[in-house]
C-alpha atoms as a PDB file:
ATOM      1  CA  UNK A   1     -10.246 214.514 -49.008  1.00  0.00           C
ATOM      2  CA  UNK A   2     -10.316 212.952 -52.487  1.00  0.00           C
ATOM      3  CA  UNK A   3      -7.882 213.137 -55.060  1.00  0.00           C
ATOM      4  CA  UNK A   4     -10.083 215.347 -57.143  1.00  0.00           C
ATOM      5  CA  UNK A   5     -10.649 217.949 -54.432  1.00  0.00           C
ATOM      6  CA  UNK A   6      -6.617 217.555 -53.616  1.00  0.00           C
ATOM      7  CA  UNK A   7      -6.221 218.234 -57.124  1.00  0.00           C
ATOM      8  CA  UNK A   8      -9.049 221.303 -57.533  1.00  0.00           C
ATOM      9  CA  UNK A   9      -7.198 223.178 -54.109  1.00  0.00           C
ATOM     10  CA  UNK A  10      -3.474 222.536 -55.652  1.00  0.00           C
ATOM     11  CA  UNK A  11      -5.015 224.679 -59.086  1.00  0.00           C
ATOM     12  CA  UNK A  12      -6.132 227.534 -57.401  1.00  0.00           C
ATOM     13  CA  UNK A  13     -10.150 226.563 -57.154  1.00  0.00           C
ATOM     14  CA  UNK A  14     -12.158 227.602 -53.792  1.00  0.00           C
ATOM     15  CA  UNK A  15     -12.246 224.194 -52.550  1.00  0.00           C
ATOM     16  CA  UNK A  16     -13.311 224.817 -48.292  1.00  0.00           C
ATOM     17  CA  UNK A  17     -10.816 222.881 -46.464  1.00  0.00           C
ATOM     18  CA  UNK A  18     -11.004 221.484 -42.495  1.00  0.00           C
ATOM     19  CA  UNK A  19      -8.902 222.910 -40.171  1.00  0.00           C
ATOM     20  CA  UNK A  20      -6.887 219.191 -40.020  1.00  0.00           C
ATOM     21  CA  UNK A  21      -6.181 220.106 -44.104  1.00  0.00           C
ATOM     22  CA  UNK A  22      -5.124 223.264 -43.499  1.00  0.00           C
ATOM     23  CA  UNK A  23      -2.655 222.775 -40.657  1.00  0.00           C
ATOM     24  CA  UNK A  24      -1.483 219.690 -42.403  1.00  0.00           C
ATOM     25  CA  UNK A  25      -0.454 222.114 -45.454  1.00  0.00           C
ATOM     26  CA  UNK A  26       0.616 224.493 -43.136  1.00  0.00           C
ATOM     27  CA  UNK A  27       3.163 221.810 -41.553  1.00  0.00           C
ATOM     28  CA  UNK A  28       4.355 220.583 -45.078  1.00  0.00           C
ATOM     29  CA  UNK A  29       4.952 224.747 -45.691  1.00  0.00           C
ATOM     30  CA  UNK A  30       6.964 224.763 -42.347  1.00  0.00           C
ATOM     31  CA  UNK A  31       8.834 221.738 -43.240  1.00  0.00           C
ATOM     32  CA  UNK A  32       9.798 223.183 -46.674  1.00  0.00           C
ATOM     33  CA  UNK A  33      10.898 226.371 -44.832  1.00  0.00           C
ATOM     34  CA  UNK A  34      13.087 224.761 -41.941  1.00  0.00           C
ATOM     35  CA  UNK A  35      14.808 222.618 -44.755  1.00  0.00           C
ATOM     36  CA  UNK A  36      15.727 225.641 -46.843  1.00  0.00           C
ATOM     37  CA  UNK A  37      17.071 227.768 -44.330  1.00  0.00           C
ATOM     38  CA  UNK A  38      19.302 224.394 -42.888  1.00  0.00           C
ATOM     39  CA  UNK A  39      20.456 224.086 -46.433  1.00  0.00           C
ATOM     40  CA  UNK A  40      20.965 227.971 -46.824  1.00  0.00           C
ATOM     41  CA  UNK A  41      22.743 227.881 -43.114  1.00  0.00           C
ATOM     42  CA  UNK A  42      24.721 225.398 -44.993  1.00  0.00           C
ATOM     43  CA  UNK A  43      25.807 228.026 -47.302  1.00  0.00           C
ATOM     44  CA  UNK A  44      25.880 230.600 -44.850  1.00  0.00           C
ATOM     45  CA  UNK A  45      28.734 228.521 -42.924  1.00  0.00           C
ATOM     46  CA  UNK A  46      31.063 228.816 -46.425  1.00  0.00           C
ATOM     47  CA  UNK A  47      30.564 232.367 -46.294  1.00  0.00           C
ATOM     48  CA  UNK A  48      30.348 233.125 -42.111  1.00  0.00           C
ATOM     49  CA  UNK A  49      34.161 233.637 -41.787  1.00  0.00           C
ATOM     50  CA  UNK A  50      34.245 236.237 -44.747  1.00  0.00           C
ATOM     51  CA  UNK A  51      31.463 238.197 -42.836  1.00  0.00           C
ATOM     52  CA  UNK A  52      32.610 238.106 -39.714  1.00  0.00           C
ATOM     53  CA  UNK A  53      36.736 239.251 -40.799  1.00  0.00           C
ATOM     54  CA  UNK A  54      34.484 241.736 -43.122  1.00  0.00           C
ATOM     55  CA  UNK A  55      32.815 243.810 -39.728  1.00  0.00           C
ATOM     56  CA  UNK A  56      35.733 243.180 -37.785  1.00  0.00           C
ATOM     57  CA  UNK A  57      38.037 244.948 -40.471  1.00  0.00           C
ATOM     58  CA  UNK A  58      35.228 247.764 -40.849  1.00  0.00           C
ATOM     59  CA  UNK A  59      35.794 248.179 -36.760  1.00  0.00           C
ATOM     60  CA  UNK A  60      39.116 248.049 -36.592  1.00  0.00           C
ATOM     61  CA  UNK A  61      38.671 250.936 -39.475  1.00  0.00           C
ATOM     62  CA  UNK A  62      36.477 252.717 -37.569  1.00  0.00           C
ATOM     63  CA  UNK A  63      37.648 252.647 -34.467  1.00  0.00           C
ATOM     64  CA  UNK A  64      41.453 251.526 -34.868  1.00  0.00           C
ATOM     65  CA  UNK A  65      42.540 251.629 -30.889  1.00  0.00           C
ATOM     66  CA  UNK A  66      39.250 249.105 -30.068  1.00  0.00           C
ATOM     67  CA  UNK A  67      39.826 245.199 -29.191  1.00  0.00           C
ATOM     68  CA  UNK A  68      37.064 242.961 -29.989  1.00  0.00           C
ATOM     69  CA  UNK A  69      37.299 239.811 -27.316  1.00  0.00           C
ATOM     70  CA  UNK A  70      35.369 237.335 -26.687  1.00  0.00           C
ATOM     71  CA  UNK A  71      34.171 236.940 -22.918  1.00  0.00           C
ATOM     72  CA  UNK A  72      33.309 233.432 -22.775  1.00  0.00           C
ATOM     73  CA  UNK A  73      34.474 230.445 -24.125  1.00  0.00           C
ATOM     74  CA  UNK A  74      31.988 229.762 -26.466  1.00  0.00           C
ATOM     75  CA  UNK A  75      31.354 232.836 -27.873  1.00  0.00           C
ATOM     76  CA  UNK A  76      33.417 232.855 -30.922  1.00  0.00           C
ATOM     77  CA  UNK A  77      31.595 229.328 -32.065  1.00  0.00           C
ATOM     78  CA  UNK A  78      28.419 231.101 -31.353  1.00  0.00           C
ATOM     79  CA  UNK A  79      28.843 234.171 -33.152  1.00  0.00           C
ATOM     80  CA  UNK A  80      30.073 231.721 -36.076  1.00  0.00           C
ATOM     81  CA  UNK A  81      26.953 229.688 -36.068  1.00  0.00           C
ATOM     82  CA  UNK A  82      24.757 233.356 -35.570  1.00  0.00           C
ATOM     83  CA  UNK A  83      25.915 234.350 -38.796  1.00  0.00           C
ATOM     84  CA  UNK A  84      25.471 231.166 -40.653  1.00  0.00           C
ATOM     85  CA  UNK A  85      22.073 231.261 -39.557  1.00  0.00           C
ATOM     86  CA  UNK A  86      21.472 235.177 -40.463  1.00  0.00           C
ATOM     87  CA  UNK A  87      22.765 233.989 -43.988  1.00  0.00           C
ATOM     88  CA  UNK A  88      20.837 231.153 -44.152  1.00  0.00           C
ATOM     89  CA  UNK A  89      17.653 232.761 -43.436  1.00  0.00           C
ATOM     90  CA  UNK A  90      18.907 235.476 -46.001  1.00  0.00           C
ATOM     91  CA  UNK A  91      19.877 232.729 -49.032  1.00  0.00           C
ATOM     92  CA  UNK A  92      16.283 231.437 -47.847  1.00  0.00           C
ATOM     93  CA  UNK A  93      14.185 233.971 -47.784  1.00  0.00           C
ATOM     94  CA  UNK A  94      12.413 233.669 -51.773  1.00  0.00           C
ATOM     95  CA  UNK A  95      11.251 230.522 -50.691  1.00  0.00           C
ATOM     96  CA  UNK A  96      10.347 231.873 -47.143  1.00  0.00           C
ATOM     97  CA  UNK A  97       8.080 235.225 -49.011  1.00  0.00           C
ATOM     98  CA  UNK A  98       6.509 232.318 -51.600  1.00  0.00           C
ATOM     99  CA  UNK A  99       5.712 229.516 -48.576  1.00  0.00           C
ATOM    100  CA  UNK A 100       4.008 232.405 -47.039  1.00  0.00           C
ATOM    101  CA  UNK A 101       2.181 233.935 -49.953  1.00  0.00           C
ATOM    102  CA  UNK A 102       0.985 230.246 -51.510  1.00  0.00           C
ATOM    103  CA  UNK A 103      -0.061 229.587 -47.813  1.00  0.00           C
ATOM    104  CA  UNK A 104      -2.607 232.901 -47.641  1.00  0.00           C
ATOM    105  CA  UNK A 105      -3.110 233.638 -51.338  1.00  0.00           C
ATOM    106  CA  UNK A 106      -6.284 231.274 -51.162  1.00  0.00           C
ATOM    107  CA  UNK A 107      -8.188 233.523 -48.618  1.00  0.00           C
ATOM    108  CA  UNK A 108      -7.417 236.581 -50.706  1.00  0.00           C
ATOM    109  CA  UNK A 109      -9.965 238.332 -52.450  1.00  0.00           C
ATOM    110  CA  UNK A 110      -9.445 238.652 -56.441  1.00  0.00           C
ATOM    111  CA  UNK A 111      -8.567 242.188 -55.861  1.00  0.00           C
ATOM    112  CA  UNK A 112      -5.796 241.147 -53.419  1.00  0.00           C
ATOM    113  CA  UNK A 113      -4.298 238.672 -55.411  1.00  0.00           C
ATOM    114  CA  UNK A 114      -3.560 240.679 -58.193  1.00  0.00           C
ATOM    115  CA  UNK A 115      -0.980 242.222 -55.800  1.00  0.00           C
ATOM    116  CA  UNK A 116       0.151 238.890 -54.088  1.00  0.00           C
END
């Protein structure tokens, strides 16, 4: 692939690609995606305790003579890191819906793109 036809795919032409170019921009799409919902889990680590006290006050609200406990060791870390990653994929999902719709929206027809 030359640096023209690199060039004519990145502007939107109808440039064919192989099936090695198109999983190789599929990877670098991936890549971007993974990285944004690490740094969003990132985020999502600030905010995990605040969610988690949130539900548990809304339970104890609900249901005032329930105990939450944990039934193995672990499972308070895990629940932490759960909802870091929930929130990550949350903070990350713009990029997530545009990785996805730059990845397809040159196999769209024109009429399909107008509403990509």
């Amino acid at each position: 692939m030359t640096a023209t036809d690199n060039k004519a795919h990145r502007t939107g032409h109808d440039t064919p690609l192989t099936l090695q170019e198109h999983l190789r921009e599929l990877r670098g799409r991936l890549i971007r995606v993974v990285l944004t919902i690490a740094l969003g889990m990132g985020g999502g680590l600030y905010f995990a305790n605040h969610v988690q006290r949130y539900f548990l006050d809304l339970i104890a609200r609900i249901a005032p003579n329930v105990r939450v406990i944990a039934t193995t060791p672990q499972e308070k870390v895990v629940v932490y890191f759960t909802i870091a990653l929930y929130l990550g994929i949350a903070f990350a999902m713009p990029v997530i819906i545009y990785q996805i719709l730059r990845f397809l929206a040159p196999g769209l027809t024109p009429t399909e793109k107008r509403y990509a």
